[in-house]
Every structure is written in C-alpha cells, then in structure tokens.
C-alpha atoms as a PDB file:
ATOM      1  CA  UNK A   1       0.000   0.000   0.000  1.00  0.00           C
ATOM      2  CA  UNK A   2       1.531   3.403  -0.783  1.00  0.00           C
ATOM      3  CA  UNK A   3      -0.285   6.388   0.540  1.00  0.00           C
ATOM      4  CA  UNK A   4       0.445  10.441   0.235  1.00  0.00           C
ATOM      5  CA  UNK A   5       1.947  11.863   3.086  1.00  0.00           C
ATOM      6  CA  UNK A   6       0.764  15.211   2.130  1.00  0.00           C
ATOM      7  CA  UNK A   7      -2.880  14.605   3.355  1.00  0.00           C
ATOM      8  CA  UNK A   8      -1.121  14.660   6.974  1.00  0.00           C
ATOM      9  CA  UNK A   9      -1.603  17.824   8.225  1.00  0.00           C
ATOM     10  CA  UNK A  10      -0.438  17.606  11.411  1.00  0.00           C
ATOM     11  CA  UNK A  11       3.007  17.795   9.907  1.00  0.00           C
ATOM     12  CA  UNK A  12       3.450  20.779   8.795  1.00  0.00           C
ATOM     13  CA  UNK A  13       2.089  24.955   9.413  1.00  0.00           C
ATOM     14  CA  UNK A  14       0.113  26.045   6.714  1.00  0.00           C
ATOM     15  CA  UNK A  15       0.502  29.146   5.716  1.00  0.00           C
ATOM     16  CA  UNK A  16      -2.072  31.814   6.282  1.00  0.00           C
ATOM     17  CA  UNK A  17      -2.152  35.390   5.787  1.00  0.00           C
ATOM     18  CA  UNK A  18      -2.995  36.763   9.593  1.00  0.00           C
ATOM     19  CA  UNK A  19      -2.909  40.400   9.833  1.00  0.00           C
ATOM     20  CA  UNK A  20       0.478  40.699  11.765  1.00  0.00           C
ATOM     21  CA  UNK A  21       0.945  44.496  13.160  1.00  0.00           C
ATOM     22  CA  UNK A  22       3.543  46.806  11.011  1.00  0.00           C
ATOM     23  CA  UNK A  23       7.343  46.820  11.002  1.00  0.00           C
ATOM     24  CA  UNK A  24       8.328  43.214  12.351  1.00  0.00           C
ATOM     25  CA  UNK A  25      12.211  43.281  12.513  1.00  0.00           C
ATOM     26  CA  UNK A  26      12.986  40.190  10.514  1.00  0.00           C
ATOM     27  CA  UNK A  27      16.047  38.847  13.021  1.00  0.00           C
ATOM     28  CA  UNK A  28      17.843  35.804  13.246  1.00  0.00           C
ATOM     29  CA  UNK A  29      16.325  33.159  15.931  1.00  0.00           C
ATOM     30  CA  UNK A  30      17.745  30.215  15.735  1.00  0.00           C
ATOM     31  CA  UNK A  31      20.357  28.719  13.053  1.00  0.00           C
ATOM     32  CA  UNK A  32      19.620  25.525  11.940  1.00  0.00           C
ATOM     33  CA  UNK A  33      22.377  23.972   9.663  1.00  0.00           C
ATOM     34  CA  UNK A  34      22.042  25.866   6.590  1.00  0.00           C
ATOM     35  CA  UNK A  35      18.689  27.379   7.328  1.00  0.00           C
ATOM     36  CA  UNK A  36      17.073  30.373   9.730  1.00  0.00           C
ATOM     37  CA  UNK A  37      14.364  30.244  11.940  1.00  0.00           C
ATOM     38  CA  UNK A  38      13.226  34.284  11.899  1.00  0.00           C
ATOM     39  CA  UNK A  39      11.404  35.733  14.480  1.00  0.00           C
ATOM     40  CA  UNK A  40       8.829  37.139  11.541  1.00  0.00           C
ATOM     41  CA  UNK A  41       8.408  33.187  11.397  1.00  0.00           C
ATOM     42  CA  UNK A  42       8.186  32.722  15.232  1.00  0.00           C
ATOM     43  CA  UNK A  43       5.714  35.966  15.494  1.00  0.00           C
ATOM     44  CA  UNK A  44       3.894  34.951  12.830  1.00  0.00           C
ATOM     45  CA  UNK A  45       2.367  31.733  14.186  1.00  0.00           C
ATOM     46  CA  UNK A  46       2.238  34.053  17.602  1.00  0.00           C
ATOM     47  CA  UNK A  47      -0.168  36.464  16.799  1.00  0.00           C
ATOM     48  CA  UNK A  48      -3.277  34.538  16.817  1.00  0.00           C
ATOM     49  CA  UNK A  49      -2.244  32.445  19.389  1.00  0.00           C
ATOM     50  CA  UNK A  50      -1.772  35.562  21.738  1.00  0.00           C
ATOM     51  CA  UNK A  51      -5.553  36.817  19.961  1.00  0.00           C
ATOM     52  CA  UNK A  52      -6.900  33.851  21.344  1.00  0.00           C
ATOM     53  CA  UNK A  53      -5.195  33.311  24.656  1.00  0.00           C
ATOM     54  CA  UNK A  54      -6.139  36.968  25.523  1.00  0.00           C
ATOM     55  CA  UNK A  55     -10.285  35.894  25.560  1.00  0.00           C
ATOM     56  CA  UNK A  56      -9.540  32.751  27.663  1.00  0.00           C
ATOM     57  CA  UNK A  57      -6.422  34.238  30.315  1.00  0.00           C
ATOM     58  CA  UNK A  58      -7.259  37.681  32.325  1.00  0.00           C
ATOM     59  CA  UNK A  59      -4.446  37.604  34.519  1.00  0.00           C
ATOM     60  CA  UNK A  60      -1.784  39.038  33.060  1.00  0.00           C
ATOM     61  CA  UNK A  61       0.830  36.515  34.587  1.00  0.00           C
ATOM     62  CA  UNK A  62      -0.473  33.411  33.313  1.00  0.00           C
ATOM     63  CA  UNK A  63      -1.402  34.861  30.335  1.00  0.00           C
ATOM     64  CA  UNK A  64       2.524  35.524  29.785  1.00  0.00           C
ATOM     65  CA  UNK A  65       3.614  32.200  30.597  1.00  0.00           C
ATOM     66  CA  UNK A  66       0.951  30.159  28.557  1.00  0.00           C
ATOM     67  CA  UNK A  67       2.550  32.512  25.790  1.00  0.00           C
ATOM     68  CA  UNK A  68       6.029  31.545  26.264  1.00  0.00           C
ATOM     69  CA  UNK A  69       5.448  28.068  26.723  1.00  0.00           C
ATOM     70  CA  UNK A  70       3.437  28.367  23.314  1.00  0.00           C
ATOM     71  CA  UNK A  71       6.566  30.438  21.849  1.00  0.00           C
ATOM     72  CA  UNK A  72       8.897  27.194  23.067  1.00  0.00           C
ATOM     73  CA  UNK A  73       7.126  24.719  21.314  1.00  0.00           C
ATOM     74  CA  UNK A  74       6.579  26.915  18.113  1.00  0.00           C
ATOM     75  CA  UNK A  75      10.445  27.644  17.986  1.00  0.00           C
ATOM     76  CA  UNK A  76      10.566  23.703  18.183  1.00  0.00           C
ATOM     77  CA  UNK A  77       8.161  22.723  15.273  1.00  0.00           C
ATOM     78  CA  UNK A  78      10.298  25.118  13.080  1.00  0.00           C
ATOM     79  CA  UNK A  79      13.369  23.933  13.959  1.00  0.00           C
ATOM     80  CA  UNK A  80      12.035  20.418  12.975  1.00  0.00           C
ATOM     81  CA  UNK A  81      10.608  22.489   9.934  1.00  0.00           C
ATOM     82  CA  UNK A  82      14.020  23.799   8.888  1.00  0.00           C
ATOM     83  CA  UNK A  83      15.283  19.748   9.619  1.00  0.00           C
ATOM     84  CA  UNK A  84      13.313  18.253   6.948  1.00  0.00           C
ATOM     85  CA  UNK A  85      13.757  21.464   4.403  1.00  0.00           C
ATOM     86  CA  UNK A  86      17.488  21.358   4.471  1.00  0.00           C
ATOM     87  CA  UNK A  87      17.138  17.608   3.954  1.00  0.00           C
ATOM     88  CA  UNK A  88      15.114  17.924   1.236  1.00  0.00           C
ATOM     89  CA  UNK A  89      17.202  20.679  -0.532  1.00  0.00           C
ATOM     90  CA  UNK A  90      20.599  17.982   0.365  1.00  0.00           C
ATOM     91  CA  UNK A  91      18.964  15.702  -1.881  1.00  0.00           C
ATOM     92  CA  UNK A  92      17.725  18.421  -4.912  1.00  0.00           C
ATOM     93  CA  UNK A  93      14.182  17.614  -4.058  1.00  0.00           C
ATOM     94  CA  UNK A  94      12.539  19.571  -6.929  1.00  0.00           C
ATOM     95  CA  UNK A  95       8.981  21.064  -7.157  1.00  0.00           C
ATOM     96  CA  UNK A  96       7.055  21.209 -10.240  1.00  0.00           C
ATOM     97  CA  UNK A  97       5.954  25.483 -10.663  1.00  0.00           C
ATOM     98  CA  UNK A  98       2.337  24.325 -11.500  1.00  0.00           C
ATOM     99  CA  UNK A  99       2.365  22.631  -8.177  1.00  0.00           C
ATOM    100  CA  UNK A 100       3.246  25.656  -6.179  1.00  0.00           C
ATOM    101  CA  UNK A 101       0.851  27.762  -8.174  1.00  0.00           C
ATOM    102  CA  UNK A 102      -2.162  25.746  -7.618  1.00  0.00           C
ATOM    103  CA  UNK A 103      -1.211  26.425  -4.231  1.00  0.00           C
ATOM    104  CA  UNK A 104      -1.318  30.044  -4.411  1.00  0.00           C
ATOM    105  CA  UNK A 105      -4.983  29.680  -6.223  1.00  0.00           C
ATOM    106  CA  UNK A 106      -5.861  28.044  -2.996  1.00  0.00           C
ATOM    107  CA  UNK A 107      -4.675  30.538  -0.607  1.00  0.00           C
ATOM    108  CA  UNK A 108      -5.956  33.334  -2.655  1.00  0.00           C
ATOM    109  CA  UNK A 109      -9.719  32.262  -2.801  1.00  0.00           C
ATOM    110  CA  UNK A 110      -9.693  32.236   0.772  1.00  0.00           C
ATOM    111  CA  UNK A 111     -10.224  35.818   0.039  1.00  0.00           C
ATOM    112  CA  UNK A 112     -13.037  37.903  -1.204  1.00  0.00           C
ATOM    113  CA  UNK A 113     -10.953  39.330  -3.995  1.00  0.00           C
ATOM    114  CA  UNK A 114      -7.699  39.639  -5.504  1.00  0.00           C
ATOM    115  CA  UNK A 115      -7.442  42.910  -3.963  1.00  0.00           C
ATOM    116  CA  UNK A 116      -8.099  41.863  -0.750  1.00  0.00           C
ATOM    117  CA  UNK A 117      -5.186  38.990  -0.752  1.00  0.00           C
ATOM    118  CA  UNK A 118      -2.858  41.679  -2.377  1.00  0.00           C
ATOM    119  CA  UNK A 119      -3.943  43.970   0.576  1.00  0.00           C
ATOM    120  CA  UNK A 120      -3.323  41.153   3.166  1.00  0.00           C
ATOM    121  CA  UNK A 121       0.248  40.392   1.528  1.00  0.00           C
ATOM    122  CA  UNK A 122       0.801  43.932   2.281  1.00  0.00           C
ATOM    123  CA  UNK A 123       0.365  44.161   5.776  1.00  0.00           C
ATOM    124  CA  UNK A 124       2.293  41.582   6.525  1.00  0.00           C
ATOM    125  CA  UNK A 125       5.424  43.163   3.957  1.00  0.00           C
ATOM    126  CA  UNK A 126       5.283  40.215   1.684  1.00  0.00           C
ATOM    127  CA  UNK A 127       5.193  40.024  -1.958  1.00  0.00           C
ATOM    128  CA  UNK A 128       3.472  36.842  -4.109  1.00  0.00           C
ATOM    129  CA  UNK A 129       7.053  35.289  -4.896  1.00  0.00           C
ATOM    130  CA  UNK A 130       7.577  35.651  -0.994  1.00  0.00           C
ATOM    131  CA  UNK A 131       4.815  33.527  -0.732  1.00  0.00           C
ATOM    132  CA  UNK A 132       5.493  31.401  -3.536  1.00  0.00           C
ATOM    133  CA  UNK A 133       8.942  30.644  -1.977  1.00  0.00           C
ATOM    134  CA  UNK A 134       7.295  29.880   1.056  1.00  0.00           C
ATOM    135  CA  UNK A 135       4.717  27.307  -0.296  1.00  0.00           C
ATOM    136  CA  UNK A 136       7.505  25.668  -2.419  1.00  0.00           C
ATOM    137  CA  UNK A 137       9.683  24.656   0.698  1.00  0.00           C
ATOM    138  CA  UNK A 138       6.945  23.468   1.999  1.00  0.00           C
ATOM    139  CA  UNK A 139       6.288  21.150  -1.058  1.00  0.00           C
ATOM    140  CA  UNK A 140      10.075  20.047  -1.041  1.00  0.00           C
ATOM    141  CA  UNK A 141       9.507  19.051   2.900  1.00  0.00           C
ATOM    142  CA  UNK A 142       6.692  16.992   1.881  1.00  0.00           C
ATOM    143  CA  UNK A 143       7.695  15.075  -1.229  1.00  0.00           C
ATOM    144  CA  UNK A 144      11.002  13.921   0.940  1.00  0.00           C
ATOM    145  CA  UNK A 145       8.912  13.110   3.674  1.00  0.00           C
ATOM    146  CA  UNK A 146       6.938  10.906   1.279  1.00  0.00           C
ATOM    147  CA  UNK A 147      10.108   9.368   0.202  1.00  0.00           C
ATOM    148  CA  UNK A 148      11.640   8.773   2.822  1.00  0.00           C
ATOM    149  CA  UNK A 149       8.100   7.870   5.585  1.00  0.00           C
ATOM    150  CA  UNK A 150       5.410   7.513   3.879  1.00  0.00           C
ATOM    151  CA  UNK A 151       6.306   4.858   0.981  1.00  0.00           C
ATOM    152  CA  UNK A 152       7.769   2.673   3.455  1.00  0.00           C
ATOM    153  CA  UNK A 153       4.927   2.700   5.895  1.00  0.00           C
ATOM    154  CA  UNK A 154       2.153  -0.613   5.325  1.00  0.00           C
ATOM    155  CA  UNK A 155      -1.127  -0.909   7.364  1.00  0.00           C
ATOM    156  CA  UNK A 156      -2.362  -4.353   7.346  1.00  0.00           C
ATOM    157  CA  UNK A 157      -5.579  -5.916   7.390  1.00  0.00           C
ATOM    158  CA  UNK A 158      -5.118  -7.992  10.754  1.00  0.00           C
ATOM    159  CA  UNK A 159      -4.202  -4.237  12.015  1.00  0.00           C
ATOM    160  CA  UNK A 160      -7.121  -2.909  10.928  1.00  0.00           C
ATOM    161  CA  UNK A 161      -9.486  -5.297  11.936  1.00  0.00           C
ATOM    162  CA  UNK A 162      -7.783  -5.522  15.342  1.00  0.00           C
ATOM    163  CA  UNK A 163      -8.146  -1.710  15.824  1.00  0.00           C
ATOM    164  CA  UNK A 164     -12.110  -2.362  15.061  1.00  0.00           C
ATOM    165  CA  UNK A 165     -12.645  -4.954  17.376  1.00  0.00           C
ATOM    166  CA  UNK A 166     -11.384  -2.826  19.965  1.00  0.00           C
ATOM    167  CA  UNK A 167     -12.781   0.701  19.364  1.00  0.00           C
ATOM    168  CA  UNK A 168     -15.979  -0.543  17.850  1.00  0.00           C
ATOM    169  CA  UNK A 169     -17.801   1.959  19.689  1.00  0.00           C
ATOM    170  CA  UNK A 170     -15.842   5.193  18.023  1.00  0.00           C
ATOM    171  CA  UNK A 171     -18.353   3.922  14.900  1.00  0.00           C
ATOM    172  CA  UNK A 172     -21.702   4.060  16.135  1.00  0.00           C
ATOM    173  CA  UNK A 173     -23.450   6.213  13.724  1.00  0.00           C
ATOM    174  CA  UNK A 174     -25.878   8.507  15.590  1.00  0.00           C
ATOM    175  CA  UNK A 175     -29.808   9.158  14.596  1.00  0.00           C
ATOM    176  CA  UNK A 176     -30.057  11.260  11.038  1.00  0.00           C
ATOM    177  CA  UNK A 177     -32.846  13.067   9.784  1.00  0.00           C
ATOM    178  CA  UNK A 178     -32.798  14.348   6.517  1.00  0.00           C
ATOM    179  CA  UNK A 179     -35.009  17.393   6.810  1.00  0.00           C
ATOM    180  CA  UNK A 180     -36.722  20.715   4.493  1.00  0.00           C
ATOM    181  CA  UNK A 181     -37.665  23.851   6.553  1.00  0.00           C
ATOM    182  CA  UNK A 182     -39.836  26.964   5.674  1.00  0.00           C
ATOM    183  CA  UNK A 183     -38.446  29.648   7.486  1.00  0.00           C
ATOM    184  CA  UNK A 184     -40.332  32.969   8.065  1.00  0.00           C
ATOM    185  CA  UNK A 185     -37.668  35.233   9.141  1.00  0.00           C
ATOM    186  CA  UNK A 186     -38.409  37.817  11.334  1.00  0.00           C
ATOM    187  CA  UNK A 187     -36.608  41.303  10.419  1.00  0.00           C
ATOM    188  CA  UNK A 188     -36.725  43.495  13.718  1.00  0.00           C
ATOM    189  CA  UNK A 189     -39.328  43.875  16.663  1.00  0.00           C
ATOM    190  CA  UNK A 190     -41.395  45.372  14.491  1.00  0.00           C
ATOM    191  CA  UNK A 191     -41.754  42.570  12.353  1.00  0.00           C
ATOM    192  CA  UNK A 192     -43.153  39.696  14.972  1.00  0.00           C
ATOM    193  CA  UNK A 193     -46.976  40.195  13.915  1.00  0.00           C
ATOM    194  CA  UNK A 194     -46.375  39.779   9.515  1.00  0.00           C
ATOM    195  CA  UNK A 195     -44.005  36.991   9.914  1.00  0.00           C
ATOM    196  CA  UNK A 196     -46.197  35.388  12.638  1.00  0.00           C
ATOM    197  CA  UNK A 197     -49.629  35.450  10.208  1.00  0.00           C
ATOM    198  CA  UNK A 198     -47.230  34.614   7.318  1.00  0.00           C
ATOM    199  CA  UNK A 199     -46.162  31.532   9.200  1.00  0.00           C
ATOM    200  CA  UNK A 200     -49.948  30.590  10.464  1.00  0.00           C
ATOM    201  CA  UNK A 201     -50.987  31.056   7.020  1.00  0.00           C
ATOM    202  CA  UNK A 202     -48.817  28.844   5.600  1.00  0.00           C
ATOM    203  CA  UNK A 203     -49.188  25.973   8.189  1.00  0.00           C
ATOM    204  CA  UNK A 204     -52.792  26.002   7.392  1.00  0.00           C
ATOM    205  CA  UNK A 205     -52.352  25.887   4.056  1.00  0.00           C
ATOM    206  CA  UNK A 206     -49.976  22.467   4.593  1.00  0.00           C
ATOM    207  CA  UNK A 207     -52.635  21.055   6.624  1.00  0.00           C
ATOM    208  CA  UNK A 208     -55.101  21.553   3.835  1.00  0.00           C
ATOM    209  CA  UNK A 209     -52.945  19.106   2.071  1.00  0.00           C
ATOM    210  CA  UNK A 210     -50.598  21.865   0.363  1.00  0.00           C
ATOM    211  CA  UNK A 211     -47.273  20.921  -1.515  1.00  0.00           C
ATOM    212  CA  UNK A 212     -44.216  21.765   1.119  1.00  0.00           C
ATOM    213  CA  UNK A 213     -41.822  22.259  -1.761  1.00  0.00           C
ATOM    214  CA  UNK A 214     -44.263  24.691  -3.586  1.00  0.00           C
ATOM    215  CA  UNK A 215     -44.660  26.199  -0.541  1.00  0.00           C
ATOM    216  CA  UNK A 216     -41.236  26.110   0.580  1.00  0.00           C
ATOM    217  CA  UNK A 217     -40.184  27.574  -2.530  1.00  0.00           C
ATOM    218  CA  UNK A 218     -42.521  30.284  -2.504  1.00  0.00           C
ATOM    219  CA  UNK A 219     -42.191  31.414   1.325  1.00  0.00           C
ATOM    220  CA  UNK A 220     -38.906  30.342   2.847  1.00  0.00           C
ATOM    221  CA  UNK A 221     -36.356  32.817   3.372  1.00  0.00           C
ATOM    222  CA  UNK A 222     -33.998  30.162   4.958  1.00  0.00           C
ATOM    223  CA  UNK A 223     -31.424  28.238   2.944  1.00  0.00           C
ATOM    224  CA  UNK A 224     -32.024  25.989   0.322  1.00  0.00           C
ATOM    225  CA  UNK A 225     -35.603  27.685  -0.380  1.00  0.00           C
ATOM    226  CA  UNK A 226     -35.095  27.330  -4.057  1.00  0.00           C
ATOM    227  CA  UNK A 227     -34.515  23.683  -3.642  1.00  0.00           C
ATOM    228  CA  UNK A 228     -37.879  23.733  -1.234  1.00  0.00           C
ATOM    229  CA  UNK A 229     -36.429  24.040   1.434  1.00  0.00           C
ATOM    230  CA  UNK A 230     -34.590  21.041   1.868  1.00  0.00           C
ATOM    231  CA  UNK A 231     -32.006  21.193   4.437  1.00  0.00           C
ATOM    232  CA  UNK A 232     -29.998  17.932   4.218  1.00  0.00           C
ATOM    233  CA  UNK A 233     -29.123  15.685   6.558  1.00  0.00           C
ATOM    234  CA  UNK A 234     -28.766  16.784  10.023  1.00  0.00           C
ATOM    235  CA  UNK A 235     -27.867  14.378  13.868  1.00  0.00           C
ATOM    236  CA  UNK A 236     -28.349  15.351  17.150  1.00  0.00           C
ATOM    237  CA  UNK A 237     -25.925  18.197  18.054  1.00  0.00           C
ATOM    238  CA  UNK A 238     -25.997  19.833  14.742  1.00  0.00           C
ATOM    239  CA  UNK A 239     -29.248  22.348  15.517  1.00  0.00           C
ATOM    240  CA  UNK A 240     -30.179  24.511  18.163  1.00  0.00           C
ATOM    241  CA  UNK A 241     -32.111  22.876  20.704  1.00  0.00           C
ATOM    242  CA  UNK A 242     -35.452  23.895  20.422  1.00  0.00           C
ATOM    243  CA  UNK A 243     -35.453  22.834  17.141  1.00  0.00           C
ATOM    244  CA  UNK A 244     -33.935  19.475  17.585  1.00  0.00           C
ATOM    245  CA  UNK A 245     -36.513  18.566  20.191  1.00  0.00           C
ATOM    246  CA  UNK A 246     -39.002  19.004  17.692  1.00  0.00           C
ATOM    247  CA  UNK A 247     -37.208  17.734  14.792  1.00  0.00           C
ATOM    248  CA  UNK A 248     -35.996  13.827  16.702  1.00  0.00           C
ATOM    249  CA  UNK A 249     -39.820  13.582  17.771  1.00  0.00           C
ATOM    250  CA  UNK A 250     -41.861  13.763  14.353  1.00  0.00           C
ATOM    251  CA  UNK A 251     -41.961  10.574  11.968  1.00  0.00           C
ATOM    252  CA  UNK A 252     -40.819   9.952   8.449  1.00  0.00           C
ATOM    253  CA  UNK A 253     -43.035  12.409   5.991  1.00  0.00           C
ATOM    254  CA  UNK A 254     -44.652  14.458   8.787  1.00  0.00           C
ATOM    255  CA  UNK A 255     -44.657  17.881   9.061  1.00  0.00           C
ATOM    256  CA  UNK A 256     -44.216  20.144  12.268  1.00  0.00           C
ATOM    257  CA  UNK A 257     -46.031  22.581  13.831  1.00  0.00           C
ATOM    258  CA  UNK A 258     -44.755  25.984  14.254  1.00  0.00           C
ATOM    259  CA  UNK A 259     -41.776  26.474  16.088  1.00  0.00           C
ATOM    260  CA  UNK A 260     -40.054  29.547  16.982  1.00  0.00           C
ATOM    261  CA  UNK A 261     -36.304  30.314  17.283  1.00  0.00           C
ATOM    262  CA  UNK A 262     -34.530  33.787  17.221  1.00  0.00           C
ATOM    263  CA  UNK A 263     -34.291  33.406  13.418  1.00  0.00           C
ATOM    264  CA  UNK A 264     -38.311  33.491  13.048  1.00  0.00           C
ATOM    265  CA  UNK A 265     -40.858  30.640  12.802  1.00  0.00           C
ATOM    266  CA  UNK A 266     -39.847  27.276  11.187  1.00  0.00           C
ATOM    267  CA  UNK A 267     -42.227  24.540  10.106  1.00  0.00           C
ATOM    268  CA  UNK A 268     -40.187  20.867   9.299  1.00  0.00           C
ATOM    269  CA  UNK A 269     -40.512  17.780   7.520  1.00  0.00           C
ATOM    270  CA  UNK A 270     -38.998  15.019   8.081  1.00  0.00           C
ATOM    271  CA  UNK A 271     -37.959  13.600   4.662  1.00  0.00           C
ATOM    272  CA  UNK A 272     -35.881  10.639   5.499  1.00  0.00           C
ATOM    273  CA  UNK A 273     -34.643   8.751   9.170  1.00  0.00           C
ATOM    274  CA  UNK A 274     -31.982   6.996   8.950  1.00  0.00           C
ATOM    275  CA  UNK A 275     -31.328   5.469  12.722  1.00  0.00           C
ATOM    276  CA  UNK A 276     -28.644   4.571  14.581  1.00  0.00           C
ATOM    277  CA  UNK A 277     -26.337   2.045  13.601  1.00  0.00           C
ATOM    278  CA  UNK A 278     -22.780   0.676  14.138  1.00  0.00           C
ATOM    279  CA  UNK A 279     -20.265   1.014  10.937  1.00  0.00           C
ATOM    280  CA  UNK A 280     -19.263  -2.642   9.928  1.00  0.00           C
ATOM    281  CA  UNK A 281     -15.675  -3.483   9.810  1.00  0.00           C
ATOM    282  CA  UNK A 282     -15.901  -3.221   5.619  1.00  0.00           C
ATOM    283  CA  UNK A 283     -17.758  -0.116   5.897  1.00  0.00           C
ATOM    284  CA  UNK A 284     -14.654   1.571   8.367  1.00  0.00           C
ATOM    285  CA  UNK A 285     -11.823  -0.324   6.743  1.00  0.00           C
ATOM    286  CA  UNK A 286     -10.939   2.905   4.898  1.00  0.00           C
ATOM    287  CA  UNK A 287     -10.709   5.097   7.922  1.00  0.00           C
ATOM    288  CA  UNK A 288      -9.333   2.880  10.340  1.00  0.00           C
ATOM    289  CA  UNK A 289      -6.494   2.064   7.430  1.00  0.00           C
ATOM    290  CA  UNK A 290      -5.840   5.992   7.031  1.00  0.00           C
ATOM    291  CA  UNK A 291      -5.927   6.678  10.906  1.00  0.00           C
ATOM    292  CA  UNK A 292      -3.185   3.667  11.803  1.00  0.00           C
ATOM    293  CA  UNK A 293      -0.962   5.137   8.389  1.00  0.00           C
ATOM    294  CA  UNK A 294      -0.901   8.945   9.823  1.00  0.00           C
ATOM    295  CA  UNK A 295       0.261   7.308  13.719  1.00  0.00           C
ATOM    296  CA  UNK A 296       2.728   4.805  12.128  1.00  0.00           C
ATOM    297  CA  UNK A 297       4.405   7.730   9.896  1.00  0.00           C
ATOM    298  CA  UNK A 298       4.199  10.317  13.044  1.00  0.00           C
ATOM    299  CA  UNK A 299       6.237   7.838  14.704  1.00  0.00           C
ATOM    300  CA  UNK A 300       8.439   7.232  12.289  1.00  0.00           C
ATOM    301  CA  UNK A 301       8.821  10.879  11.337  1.00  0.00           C
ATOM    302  CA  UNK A 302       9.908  11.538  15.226  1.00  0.00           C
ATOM    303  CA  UNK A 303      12.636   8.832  14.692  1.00  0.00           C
ATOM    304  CA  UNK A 304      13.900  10.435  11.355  1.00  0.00           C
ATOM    305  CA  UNK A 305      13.935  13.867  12.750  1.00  0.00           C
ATOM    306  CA  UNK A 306      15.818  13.166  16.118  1.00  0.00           C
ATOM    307  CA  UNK A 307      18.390  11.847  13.615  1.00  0.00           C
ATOM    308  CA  UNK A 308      18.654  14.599  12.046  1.00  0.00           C
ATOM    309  CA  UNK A 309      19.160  16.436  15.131  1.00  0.00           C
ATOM    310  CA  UNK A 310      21.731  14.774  16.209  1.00  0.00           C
ATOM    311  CA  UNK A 311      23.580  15.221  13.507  1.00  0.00           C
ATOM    312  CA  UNK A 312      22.915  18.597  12.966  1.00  0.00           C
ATOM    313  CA  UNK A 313      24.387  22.292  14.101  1.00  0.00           C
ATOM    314  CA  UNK A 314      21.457  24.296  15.665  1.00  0.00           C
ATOM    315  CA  UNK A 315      22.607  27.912  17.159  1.00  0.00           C
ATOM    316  CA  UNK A 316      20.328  30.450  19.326  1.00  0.00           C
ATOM    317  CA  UNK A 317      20.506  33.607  18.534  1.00  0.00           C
END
C-alpha cells in the first residue's frame, strides 16, 4: 500500500495570511544547519495564538507564561521544519511550478478578492514570490517526507481489523434526519406580527394538504428555499435545541407545527430517518487504514527527525 503523506496535516504549518501588526524586525532566531528560523516566522504563528489566549487568560501573569510556553514549542516545530527542508534541498528535491501555483490559487480564494489577498500580503510586507517561496519549501519538505516515511509505511488488514474490534464503539453512527424547513424570518421587533400570520398562514395551508416544496419555494427565506427548502441531513448536536426537540420527535413524511427560534418561525418535515447504527468493519476499513498510516508515519517521522538532530548544528541567537 503506498499512501500520500501530504494529506497529513499535522506535519506541517500552513501558511495563512494573519494580519500581523507593522514593522516586524525580521532577526535571526535560531540557526539551523544551513537554514534560519526568523522571528517574523516565530511571530507569525504568535499572533493569533496571543488573539486567542487573551479571551480565555485575564491575569496578566499566566497569560505571559501560557505565551512563552506556546513560543517554546513553536520555535521547536520550526526547527524540525528547517530539519526536513534542508534535507530535502541535500537531496535536490525539486517542485514542479504548476504545483506551487495551484497552491497560491488556494490561498488566494480564501479571500473575497484579488485585492483583498494583495492587501493582506501587504500588511504583513510580503510580496506573491515571498509567498510562492514559502509554499515551495513546503512542497520540497513533503515530497522527501513521502520518500523517505510515507512509501515505506504498510497498514495491514489484521491491524485494521484488530483496531475495530477494539474501538468498535468510536463507529456508532448517531440518529439522522434528513429534513426541508420553511423559514419565516423575522426582520426586527417590528416585524413579529407579519411573519407570525405569514407563518400561520402557511401551516394552514400544509394542513389543507398543500405541496411543502411549492410552498417552501414560494415562502422560505432560509437556505435551500429554491430547492424547497430542503435542508440535508442533520444528527443530534448539529441544531439549536429547540429545534432538535421538535425535529428527533416527528416521523418519516410528517410535518411540524410551528416552532419559533430567534431566526423566526420554522415549520419541518422530516424527509428521510436513517437510525442509529454501528459502521461494519468493511464499511470503516478505509478510515481505520488511514488513521493507523498517519500514527505509524508520526512515529516514524519523530525517529527520522531526532536523527537529524543529532547530527545537525542548531545555534540560538
């Protein structure tokens, strides 16, 4: 069995485009063999870390040292970063330009326009070919991991199966309802008495035996109102409460009553129930097979990459 390494994610730091404030001093962290770990790199992967540590730490103390323990281990995946990189560029690991670029088409439709990515390249002082650069190491660092992990890593069936037998319970498939909603929004508190009659009227016109497409198509103003009003499949968890209590106790091809939520007044039907069930050992072979490949190449990356760092000359700065 050979597999991709470069569906492991876990691996590597994307790269996103976080707003990072003005006039970071590009220094010299850490020198790893022939590579640099900057402290743009380091401050970087900081910024939303500190964003989000901010909302969850208010004293000021604690808040400092969950940072610089979070600093510690960031310095630490880079250094591993600039590991595999300089390995990859020992060997003339070479990147195809289409590859990279595809990448760029990626990053850039994360955006709402190509002004808006050129804007966020900006603010962080870096140009496209910056970024290209950036996306092509990491390329290199996965194609030798590939080589050198992931072709050499095998999952076997008695593995599989073995893993099943013991975590059977990580596949029970909960309850599913595949559901359509008409939902009559209501705009502001001046709005509760139209959207109310709207919403009576139209229940009374379903219990006169009315279509619930037509008239999901006609009076929704939720999503998928042009497709009358189907929602999909939903499980429990997935809605807000209220509506889930009312949703789990109707029956295949009946319709709610009105319920309200603070988007407006909903009416459901229930399409489809599929109920719970427990995966078969065929049906989570796949899964099972791809979760056992990403642990067996972690470990083996670990054991590569301590190699490496023994054998390598890593200076702070």
């Amino acid at each position: 069995m050979t597999k991709k390494v470069t569906a492991i994610a876990f691996l590597f730091t994307l790269i996103a485009i976080p707003a990072l404030y003005a006039g970071v001093i590009d220094k010299i962290a850490v020198v790893v063999n022939n590579e640099a770990v900057t402290m743009g790199e380091i401050d970087q992967m900081l910024v939303p870390v500190y964003a989000r540590y901010k909302t969850i730490y208010k004293d000021e103390r604690e808040l400092m040292k969950k940072m610089e323990e979070t600093r510690q281990k960031i310095v630490e995946q880079l250094i591993e970063d600039k590991l595999i990189l300089g390995e990859a560029k020992k060997l003339n690991v070479e990147v195809d330009e289409k590859e990279v670029d595809a990448k760029i088409a990626q990053v850039e439709k994360q955006f709402a326009s190509k002004n808006a990515f050129t804007r966020a390249l900006m603010e962080q002082h870096m140009s496209v070919k910056e970024l290209k650069a950036k996306h092509r190491e990491q390329l290199m660092s996965r194609k030798i991991i590939d080589a050198k992990i992931g072709s050499r890593v095998i999952v076997t069936p008695v593995e599989v199966h073995a893993y099943y037998n013991s975590h059977i319970n990580d596949f029970i498939q909960p309850a599913e309802v595949k559901i359509r909603n008409i939902l009559i929004k209501i705009k502001d508190e001046f709005d509760v008495q139209r959207a109310s009659s709207l919403a009576k009227d139209v229940e009374s016109k379903l219990r006169s035996g009315g279509d619930f497409v037509t008239l999901a198509e006609t009076h929704s103003e939720g999503p998928g109102a042009a497709e009358g009003g189907l929602m999909g499949t939903v499980k429990k968890g997935d809605l807000m409460p209220e509506l889930e209590k009312v949703i789990f106790s109707l029956k295949e091809g009946e319709v709610s009553e009105i319920v309200q939520s603070p988007l407006g007044y909903h009416i459901f039907k229930i399409d489809e129930i599929k109920p719970e069930r427990t995966l078969s050992d065929s049906e989570a072979y796949k899964e099972i097979e791809e979760l056992l490949f990403r642990e067996k190449v972690k470990q083996k990356i670990k054991g590569w990459i301590d190699t490496l760092r023994k054998n390598a000359y890593i200076a702070f700065k």
